[in-house]
C-alpha atoms as a PDB file:
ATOM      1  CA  UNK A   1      14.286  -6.095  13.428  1.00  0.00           C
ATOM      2  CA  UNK A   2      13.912  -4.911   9.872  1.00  0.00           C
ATOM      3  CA  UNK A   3      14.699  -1.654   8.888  1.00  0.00           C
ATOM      4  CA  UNK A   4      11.729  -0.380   6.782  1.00  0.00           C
ATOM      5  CA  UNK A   5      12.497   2.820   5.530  1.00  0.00           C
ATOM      6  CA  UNK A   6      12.617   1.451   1.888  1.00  0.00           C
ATOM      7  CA  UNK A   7       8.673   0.938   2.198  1.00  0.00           C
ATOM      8  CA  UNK A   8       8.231   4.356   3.462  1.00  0.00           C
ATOM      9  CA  UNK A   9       9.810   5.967   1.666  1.00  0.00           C
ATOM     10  CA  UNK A  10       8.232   4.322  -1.614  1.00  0.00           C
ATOM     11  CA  UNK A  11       5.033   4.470  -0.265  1.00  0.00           C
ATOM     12  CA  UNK A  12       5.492   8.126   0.987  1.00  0.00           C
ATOM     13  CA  UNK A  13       6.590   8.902  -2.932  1.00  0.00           C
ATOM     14  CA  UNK A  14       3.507   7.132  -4.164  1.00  0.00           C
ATOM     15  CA  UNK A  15       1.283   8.622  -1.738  1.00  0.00           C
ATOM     16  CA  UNK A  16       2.232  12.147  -2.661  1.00  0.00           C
ATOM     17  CA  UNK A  17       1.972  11.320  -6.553  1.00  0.00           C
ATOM     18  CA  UNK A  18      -1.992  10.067  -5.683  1.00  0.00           C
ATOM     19  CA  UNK A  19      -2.594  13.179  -3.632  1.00  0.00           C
ATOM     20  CA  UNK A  20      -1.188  15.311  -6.355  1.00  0.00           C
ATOM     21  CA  UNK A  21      -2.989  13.787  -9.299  1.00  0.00           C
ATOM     22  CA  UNK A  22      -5.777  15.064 -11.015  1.00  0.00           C
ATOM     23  CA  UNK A  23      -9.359  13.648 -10.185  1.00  0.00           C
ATOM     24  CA  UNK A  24      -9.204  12.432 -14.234  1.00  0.00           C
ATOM     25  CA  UNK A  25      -6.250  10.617 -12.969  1.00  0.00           C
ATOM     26  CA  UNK A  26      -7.392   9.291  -9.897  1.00  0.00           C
ATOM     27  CA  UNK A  27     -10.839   8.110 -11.847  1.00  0.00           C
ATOM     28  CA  UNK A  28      -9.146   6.508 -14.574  1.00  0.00           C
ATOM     29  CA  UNK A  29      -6.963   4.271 -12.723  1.00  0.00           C
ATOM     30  CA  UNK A  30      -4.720   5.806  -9.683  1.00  0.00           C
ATOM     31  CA  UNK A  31      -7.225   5.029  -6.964  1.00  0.00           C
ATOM     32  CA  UNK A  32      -8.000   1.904  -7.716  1.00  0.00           C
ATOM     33  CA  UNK A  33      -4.619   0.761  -8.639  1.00  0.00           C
ATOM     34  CA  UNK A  34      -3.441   2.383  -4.730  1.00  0.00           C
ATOM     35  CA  UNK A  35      -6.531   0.605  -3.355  1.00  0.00           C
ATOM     36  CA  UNK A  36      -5.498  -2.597  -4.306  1.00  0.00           C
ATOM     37  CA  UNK A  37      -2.365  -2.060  -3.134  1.00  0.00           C
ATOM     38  CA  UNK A  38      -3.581  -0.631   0.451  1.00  0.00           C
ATOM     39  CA  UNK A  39      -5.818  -4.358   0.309  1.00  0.00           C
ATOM     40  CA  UNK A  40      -3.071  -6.185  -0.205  1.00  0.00           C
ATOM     41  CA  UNK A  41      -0.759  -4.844   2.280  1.00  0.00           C
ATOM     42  CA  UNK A  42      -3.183  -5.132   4.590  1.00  0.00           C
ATOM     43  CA  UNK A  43      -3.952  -8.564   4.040  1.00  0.00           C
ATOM     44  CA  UNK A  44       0.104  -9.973   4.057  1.00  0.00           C
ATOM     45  CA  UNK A  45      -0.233  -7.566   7.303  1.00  0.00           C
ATOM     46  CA  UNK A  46      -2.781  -9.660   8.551  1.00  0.00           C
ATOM     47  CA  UNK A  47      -1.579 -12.860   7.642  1.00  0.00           C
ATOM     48  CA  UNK A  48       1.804 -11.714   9.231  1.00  0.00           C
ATOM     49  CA  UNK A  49       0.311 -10.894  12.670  1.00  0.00           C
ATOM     50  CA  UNK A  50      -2.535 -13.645  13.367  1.00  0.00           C
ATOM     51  CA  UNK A  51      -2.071 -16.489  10.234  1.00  0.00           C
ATOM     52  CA  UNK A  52      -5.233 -18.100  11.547  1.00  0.00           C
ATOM     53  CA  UNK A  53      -7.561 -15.368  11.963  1.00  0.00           C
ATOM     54  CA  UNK A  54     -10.025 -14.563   8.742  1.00  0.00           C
ATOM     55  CA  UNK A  55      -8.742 -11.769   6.927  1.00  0.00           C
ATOM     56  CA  UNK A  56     -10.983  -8.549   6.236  1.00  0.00           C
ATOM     57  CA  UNK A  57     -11.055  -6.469   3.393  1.00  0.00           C
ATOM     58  CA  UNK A  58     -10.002  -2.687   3.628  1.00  0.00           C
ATOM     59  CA  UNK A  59     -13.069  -0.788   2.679  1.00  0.00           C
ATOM     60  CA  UNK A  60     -13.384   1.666  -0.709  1.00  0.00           C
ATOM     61  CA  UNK A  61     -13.352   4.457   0.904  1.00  0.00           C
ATOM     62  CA  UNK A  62     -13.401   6.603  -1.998  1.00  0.00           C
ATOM     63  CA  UNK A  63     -10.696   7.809  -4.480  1.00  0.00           C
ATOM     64  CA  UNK A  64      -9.531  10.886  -2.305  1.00  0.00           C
ATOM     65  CA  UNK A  65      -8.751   8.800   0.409  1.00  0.00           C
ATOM     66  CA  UNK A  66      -6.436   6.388  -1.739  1.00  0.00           C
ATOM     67  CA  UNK A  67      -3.130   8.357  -0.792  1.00  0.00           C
ATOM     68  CA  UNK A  68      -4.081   7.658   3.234  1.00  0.00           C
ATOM     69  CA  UNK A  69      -5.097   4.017   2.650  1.00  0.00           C
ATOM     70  CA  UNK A  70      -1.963   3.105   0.979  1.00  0.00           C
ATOM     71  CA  UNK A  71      -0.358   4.829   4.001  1.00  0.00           C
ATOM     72  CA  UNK A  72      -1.861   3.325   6.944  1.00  0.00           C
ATOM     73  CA  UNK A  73      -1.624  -0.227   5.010  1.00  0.00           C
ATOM     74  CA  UNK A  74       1.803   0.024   4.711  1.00  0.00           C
ATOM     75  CA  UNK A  75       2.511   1.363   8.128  1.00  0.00           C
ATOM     76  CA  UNK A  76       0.316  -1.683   9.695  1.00  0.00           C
ATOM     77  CA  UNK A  77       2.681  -4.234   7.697  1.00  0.00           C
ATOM     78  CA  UNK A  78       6.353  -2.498   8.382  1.00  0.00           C
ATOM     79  CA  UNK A  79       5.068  -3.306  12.405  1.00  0.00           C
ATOM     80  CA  UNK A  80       4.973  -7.025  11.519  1.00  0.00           C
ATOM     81  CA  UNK A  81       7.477  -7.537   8.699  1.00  0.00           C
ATOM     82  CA  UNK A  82      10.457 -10.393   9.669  1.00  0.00           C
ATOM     83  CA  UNK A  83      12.621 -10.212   7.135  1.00  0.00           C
ATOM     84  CA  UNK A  84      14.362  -8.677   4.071  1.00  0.00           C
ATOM     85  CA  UNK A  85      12.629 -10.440   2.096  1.00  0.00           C
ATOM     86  CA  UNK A  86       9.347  -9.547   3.071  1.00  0.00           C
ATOM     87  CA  UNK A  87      10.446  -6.364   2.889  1.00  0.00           C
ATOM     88  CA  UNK A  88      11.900  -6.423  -0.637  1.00  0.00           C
ATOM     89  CA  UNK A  89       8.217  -8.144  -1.508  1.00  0.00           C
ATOM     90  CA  UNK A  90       6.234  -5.013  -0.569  1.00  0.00           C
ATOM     91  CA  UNK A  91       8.710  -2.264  -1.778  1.00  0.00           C
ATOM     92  CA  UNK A  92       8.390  -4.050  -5.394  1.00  0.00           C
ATOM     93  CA  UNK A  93       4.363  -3.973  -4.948  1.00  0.00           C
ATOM     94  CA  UNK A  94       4.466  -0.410  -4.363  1.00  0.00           C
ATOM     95  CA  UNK A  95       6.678   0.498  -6.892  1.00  0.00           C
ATOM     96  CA  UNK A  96       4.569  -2.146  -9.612  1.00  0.00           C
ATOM     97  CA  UNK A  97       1.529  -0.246  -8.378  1.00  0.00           C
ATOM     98  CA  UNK A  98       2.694   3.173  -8.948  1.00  0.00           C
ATOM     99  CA  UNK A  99       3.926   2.047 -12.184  1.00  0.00           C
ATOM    100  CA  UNK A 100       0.177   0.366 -13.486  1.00  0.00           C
ATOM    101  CA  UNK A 101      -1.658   3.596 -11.680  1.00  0.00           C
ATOM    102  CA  UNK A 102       0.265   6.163 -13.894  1.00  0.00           C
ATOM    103  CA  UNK A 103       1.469   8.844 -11.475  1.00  0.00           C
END
């Protein structure tokens, strides 16, 4: 079992940033920057947990809602994550997409 709290915690930290951002910020970049991020969790998620099913895409479901989608992404893929290395992946996507989103 892999000890995630190095995803949560970064994801927590980015999460928190988003929901404290300005809506300039959040239009500019921040939201879609954290939805990418919440679409690509989700998808190694996927992959992860069912390899040969067809992957779906994690709706827009609006810039307020970024924070929450990077959250339950992230969540979703610490339940299936096998290794440190996996692990290591997503905390360095997080902390790439805080970086490019500006918060």
């Amino acid at each position: 079992m892999v000890d995630t709290t190095p995803l949560t915690r970064a994801v927590d930290h980015f999460a928190d940033l988003l929901r404290a951002a300005p809506q300039s910020r959040l239009q500019r970049s921040a939201a879609a920057e954290a939805l990418a991020l919440a679409r690509e969790l989700a998808l190694r998620a996927q992959r992860l947990e069912d390899p040969a099913a067809e992957p779906r895409e994690m709706p827009d479901a609006g810039m307020f809602a970024a924070a929450d989608q990077i959250t339950v992404a992230s969540r979703d893929l610490a339940l299936v994550l096998r290794n440190e290395e996996e692990l290591a992946e997503a905390v360095t996507l997080v902390a790439e997409a805080q970086k490019r989103a500006g918060v």
